[in-house]
Protein backbone atom coordinates (compact mmCIF):
# COMPACT_ATOMS: atom_id res chain seq x y z
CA UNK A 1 0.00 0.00 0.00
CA UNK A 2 2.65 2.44 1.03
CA UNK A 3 4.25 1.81 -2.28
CA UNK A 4 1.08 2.66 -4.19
CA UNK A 5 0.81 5.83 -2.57
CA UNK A 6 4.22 6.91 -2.68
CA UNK A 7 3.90 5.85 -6.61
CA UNK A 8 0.55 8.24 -6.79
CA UNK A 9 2.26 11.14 -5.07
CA UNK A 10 5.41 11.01 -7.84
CA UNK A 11 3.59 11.13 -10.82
CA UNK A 12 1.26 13.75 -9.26
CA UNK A 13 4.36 15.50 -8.12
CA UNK A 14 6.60 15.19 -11.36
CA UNK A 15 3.40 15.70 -13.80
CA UNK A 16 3.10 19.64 -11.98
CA UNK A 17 6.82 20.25 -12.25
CA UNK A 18 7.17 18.50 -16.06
CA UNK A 19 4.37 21.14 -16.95
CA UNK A 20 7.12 24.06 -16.28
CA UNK A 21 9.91 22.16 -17.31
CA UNK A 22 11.38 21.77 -13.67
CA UNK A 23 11.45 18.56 -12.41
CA UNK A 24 12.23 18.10 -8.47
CA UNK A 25 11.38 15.57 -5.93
CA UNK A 26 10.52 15.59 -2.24
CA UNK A 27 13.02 16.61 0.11
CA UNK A 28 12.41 13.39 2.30
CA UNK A 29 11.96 11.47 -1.59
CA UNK A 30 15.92 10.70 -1.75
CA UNK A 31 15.88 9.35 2.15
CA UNK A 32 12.55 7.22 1.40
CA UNK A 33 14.36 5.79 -1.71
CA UNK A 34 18.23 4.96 -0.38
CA UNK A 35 16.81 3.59 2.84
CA UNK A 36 13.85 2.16 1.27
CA UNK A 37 14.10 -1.34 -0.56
CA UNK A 38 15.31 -2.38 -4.44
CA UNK A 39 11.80 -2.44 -5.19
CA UNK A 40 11.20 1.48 -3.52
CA UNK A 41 13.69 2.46 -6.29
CA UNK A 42 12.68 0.57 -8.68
CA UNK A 43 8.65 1.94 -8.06
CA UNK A 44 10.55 5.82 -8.55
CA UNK A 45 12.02 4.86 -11.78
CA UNK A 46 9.30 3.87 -13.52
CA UNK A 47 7.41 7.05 -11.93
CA UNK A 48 9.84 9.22 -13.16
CA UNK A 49 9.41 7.48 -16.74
CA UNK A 50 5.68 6.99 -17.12
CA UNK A 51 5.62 11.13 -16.12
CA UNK A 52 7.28 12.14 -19.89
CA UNK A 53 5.09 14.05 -22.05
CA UNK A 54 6.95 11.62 -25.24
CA UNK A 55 4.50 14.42 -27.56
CA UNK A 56 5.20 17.28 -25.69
CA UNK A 57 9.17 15.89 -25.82
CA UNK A 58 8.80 15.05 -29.94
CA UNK A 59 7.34 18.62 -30.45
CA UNK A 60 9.77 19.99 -28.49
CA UNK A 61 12.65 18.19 -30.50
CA UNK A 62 10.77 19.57 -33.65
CA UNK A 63 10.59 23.06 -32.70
CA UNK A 64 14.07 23.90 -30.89
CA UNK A 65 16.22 20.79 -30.69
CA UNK A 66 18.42 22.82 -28.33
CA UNK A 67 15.58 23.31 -25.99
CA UNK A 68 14.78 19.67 -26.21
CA UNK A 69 18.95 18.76 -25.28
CA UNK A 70 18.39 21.41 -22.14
CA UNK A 71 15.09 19.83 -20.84
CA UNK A 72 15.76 16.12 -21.29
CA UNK A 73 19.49 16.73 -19.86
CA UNK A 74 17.77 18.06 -16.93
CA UNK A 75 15.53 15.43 -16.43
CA UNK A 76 17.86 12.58 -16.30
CA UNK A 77 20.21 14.46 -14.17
CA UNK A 78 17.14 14.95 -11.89
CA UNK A 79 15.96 11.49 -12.07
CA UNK A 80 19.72 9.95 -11.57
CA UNK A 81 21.13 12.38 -9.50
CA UNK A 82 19.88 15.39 -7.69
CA UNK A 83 17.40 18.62 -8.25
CA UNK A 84 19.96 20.70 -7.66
CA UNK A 85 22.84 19.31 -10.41
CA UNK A 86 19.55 18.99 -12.97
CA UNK A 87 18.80 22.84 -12.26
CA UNK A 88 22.78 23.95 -12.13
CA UNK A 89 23.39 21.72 -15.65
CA UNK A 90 20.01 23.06 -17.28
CA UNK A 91 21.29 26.63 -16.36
CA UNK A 92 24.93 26.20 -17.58
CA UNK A 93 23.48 24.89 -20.45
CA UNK A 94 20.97 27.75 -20.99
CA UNK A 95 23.92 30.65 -20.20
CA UNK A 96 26.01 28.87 -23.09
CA UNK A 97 23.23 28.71 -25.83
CA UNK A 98 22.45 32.92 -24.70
CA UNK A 99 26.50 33.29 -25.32
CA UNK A 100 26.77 31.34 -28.78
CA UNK A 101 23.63 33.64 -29.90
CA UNK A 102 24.72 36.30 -29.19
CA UNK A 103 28.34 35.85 -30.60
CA UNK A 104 27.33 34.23 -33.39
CA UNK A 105 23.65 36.54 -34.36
CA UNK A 106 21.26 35.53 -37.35
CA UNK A 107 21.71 37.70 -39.95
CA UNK A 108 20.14 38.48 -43.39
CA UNK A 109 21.07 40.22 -46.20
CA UNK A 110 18.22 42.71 -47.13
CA UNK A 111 17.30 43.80 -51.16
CA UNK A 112 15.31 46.41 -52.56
CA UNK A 113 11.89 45.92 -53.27
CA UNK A 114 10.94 46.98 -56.89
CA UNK A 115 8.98 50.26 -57.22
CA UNK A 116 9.08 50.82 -53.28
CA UNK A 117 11.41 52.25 -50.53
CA UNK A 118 10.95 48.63 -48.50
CA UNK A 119 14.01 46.29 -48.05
CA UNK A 120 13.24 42.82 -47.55
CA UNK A 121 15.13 39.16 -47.07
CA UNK A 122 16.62 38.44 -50.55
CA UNK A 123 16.39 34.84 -49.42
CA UNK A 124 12.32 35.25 -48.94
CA UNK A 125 11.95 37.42 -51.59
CA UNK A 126 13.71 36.67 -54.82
CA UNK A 127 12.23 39.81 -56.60
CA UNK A 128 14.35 41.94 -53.77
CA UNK A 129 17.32 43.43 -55.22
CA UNK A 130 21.16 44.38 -53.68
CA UNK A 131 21.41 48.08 -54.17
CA UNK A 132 24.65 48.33 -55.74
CA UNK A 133 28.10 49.20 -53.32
CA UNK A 134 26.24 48.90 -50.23
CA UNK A 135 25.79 45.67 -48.03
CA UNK A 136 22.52 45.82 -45.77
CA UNK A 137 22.17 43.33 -43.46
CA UNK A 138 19.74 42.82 -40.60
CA UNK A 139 21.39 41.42 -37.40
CA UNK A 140 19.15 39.95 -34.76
CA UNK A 141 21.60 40.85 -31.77
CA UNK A 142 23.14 43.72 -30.38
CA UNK A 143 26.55 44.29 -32.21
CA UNK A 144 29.57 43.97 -29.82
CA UNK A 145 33.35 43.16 -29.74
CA UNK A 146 32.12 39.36 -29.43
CA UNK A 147 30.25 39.18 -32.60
CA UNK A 148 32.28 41.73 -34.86
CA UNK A 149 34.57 39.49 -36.08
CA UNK A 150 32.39 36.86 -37.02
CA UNK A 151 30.30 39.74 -38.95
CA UNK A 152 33.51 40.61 -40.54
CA UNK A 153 34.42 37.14 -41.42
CA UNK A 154 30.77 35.99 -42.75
CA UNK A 155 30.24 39.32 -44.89
């Protein structure tokens, strides 16, 4: 019985915290578990696996596969080792993705639409055209000593 229940209180636990993306368990969950039996730790594995949204996780892995690495990284380190080396890993993680962004921006070149003052993506629209001897580029970060070489490098 006690097993059912502490079964019932991780997946309504975990199913809260997978809804923001933080998983955590019970403070008294890790005592429960290492001085509980094989078969206490073996109930709070399969928890911790029948909790994953596998569509939320697929769309997820569509959409930003970064995102996806930083969530499911979390979640393992959470389920195999602690809530606080899952939180410190997903926000290492998170800190280095925000620093390759913003040292290496998305850029575009932009084109001249006919019979109009409008630049647009020459990539999006074919019809756009360079105007001749000047480069204009949309960057999609703030420009910096970080990301001015690889600006002068790319264009």
């Amino acid at each position: 019985m006690k097993s059912l229940q502490f079964l019932m209180a991780a997946i309504r636990k975990l199913a809260f915290d997978y809804v923001f993306c933080i998983l955590k368990r019970e403070r008294c969950g890790r005592k429960v578990i290492t001085r509980g039996s094989n078969r206490d730790t073996e109930t709070h594995s399969r928890a911790l696996l029948v909790v994953i949204d596998y569509e939320a996780a697929i769309h997820l892995w569509k959409v930003d596969k970064f995102d996806f690495v930083v969530c499911i990284s979390a979640y393992i380190d959470v389920v195999f080792g602690s809530t606080e080396i899952g939180l410190v890993l997903a926000v290492a993680i998170s800190v280095i993705r925000v620093l390759l962004f913003v040292a290496r921006p998305s850029t575009c070149v932009q084109g001249n639409l006919p019979n109009s003052m409008v630049c647009r993506n020459v990539e999006q629209y074919p019809n756009a055209s360079n105007v001749p001897g000047i480069l204009i580029l949309e960057i999609d970060a703030p420009i910096y000593f970080a990301n001015t070489n690889y600006l002068r490098e790319r264009y």
